[in-house]
N, C-alpha and C. Protein backbone atom coordinates (compact mmCIF):
# COMPACT_ATOMS: atom_id res chain seq x y z
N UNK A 1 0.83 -1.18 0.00
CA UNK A 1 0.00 0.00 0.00
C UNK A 1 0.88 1.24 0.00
N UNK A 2 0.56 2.26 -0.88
CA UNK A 2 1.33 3.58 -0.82
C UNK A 2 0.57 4.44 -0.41
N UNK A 3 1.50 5.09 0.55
CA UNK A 3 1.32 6.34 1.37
C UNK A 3 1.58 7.45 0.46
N UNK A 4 0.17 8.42 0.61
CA UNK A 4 0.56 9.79 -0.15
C UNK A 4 1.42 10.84 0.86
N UNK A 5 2.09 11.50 0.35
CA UNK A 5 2.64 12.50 1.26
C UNK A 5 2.03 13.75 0.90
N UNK A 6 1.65 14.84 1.43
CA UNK A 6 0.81 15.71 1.19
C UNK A 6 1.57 16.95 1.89
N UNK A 7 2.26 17.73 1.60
CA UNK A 7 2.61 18.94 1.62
C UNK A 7 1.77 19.97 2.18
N UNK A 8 1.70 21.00 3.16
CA UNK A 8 0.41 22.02 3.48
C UNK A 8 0.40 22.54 2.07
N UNK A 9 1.34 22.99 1.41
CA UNK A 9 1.16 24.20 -0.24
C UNK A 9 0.34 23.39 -0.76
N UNK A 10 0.09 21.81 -0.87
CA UNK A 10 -0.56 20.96 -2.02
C UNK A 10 -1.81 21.25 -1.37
N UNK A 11 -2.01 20.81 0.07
CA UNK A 11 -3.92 20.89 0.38
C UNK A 11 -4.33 22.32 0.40
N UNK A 12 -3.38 23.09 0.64
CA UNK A 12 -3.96 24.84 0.49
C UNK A 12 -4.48 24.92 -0.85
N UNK A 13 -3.78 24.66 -1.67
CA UNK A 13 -4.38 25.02 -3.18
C UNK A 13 -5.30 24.01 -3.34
N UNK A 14 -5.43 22.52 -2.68
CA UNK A 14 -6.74 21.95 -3.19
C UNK A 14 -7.93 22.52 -2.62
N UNK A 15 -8.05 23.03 -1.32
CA UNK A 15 -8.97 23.86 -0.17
C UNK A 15 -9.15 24.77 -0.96
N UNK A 16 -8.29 25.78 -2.19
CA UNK A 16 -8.95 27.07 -2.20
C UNK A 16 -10.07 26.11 -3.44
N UNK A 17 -9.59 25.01 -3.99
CA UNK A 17 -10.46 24.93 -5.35
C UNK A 17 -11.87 24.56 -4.53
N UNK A 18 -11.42 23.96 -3.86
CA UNK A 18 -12.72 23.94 -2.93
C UNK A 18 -13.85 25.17 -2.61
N UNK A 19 -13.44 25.71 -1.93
CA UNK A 19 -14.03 26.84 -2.10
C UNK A 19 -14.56 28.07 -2.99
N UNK A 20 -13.06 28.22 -4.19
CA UNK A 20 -13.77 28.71 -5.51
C UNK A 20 -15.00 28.08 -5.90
N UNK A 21 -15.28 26.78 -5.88
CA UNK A 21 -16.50 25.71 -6.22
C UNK A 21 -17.04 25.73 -5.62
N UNK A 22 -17.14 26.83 -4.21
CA UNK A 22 -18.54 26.99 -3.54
C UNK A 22 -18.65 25.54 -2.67
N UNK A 23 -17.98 24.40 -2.85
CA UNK A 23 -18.22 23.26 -2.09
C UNK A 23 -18.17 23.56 -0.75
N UNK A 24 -17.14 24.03 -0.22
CA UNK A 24 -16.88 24.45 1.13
C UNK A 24 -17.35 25.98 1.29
N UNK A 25 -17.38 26.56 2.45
CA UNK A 25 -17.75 27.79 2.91
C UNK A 25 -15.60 28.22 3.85
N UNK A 26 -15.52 29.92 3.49
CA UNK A 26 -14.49 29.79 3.96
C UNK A 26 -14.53 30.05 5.83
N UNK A 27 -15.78 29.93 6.34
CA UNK A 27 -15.71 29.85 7.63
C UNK A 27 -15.92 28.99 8.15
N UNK A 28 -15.98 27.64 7.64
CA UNK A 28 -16.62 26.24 8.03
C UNK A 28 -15.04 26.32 8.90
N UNK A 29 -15.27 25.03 9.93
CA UNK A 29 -13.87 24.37 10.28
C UNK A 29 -12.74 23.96 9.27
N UNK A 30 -11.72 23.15 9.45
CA UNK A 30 -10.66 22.65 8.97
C UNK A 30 -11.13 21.18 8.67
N UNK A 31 -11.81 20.52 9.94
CA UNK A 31 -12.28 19.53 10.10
C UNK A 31 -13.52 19.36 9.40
N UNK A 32 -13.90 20.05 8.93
CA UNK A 32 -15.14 19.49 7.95
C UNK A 32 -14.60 19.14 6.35
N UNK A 33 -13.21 19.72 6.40
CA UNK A 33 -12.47 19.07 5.12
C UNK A 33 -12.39 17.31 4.91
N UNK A 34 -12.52 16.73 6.07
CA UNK A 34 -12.41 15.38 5.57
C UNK A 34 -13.39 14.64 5.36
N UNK A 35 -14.66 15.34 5.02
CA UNK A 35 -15.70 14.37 4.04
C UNK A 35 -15.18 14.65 2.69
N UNK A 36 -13.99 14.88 2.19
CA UNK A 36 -13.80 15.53 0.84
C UNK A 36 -12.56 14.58 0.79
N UNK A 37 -11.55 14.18 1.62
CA UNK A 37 -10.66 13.32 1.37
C UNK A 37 -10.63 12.14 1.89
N UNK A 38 -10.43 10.99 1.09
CA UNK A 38 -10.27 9.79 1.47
C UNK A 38 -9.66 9.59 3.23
N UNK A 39 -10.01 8.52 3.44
CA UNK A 39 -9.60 8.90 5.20
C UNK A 39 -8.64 8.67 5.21
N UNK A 40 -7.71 7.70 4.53
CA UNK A 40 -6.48 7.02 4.55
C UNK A 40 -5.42 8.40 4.32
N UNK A 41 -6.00 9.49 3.62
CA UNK A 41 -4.96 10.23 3.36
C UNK A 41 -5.55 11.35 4.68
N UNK A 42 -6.32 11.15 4.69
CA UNK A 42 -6.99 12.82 6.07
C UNK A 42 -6.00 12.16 6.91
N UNK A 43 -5.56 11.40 7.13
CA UNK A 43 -4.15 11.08 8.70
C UNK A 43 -3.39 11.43 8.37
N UNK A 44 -2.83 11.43 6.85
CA UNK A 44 -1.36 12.43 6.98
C UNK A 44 -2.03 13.83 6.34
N UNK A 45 -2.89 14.37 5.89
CA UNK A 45 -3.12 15.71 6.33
C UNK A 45 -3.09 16.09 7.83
N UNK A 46 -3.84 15.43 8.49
CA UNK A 46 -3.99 15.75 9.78
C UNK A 46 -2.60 15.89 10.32
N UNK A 47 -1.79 15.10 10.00
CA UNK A 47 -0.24 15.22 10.68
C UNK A 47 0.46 16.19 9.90
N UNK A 48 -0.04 16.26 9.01
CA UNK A 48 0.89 17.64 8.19
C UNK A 48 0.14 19.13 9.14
N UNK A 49 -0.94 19.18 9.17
CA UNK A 49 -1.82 20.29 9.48
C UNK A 49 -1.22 20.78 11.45
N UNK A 50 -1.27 19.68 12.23
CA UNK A 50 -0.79 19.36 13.46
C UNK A 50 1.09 20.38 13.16
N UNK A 51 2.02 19.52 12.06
CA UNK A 51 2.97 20.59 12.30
C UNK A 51 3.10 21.54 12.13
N UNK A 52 2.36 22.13 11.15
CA UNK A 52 2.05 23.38 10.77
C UNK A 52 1.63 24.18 11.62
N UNK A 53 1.08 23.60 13.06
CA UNK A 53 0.70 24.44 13.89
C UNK A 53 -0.70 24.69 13.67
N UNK A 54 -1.69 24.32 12.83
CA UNK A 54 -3.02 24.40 12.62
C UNK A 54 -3.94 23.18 13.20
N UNK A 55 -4.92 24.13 13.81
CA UNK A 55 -5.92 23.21 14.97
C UNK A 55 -7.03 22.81 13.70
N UNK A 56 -7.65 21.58 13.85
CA UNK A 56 -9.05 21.01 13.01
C UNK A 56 -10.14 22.04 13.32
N UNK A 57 -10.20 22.97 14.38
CA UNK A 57 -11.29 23.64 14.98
C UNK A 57 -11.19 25.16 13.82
N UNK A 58 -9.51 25.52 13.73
CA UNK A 58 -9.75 26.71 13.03
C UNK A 58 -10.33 26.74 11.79
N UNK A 59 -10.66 27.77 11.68
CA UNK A 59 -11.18 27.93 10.26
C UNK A 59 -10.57 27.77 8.69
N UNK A 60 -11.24 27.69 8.09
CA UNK A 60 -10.65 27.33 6.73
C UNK A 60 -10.10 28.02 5.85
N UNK A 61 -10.46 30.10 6.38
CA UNK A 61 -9.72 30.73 5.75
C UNK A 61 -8.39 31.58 6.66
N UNK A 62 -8.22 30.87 8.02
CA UNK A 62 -7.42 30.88 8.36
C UNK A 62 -5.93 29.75 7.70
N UNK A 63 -6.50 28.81 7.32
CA UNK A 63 -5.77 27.54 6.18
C UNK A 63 -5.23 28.51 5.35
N UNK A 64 -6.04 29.13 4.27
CA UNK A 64 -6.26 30.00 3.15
C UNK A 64 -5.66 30.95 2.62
N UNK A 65 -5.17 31.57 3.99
CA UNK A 65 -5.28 33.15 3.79
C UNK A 65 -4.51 33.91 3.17
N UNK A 66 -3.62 33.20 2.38
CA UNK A 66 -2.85 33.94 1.15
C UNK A 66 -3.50 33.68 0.28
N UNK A 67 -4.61 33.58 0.03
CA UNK A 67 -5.05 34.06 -1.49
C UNK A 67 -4.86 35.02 -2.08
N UNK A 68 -4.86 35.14 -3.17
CA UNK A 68 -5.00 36.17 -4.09
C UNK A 68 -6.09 36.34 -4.72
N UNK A 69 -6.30 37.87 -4.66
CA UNK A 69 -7.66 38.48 -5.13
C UNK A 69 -7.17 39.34 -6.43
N UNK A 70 -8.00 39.50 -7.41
CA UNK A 70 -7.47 39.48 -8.90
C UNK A 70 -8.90 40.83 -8.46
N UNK A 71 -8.56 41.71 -9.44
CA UNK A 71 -9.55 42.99 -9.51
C UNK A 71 -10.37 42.47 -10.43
N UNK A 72 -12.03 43.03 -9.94
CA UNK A 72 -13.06 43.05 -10.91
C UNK A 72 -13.00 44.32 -11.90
């Protein structure tokens, strides 16, 4: 069985597509991200997210928050 390794830069940019797609809300938890990833891999997010210093409770555009906003 192979283990994915998951980088915070890789799930930040999958979280924002998330949210561009309206799937997620950017004030939901962190933890409501893992009805969206397989569970086998939400344990090494979760351990990536843990060193990063990010709690499951914070928010998702605390995850986020370098986005970039492009002018209308």
């Amino acid at each position: 069985m192979q283990t994915i390794q998951y980088s915070i830069d890789i799930f930040q940019d999958e979280v924002r597509q998330l949210v561009q797609k309206g799937v997620v809300n950017r004030q939901q938890p962190i933890y409501s991200l893992c009805k969206y990833i397989p569970a086998r891999e939400w344990v090494c997010i979760e351990g990536e997210l843990e060193r990063c210093d990010f709690l499951l409770r914070d928010r998702i555009c605390d995850l986020i928050s370098h986005e970039d906003w492009q002018n209308d």
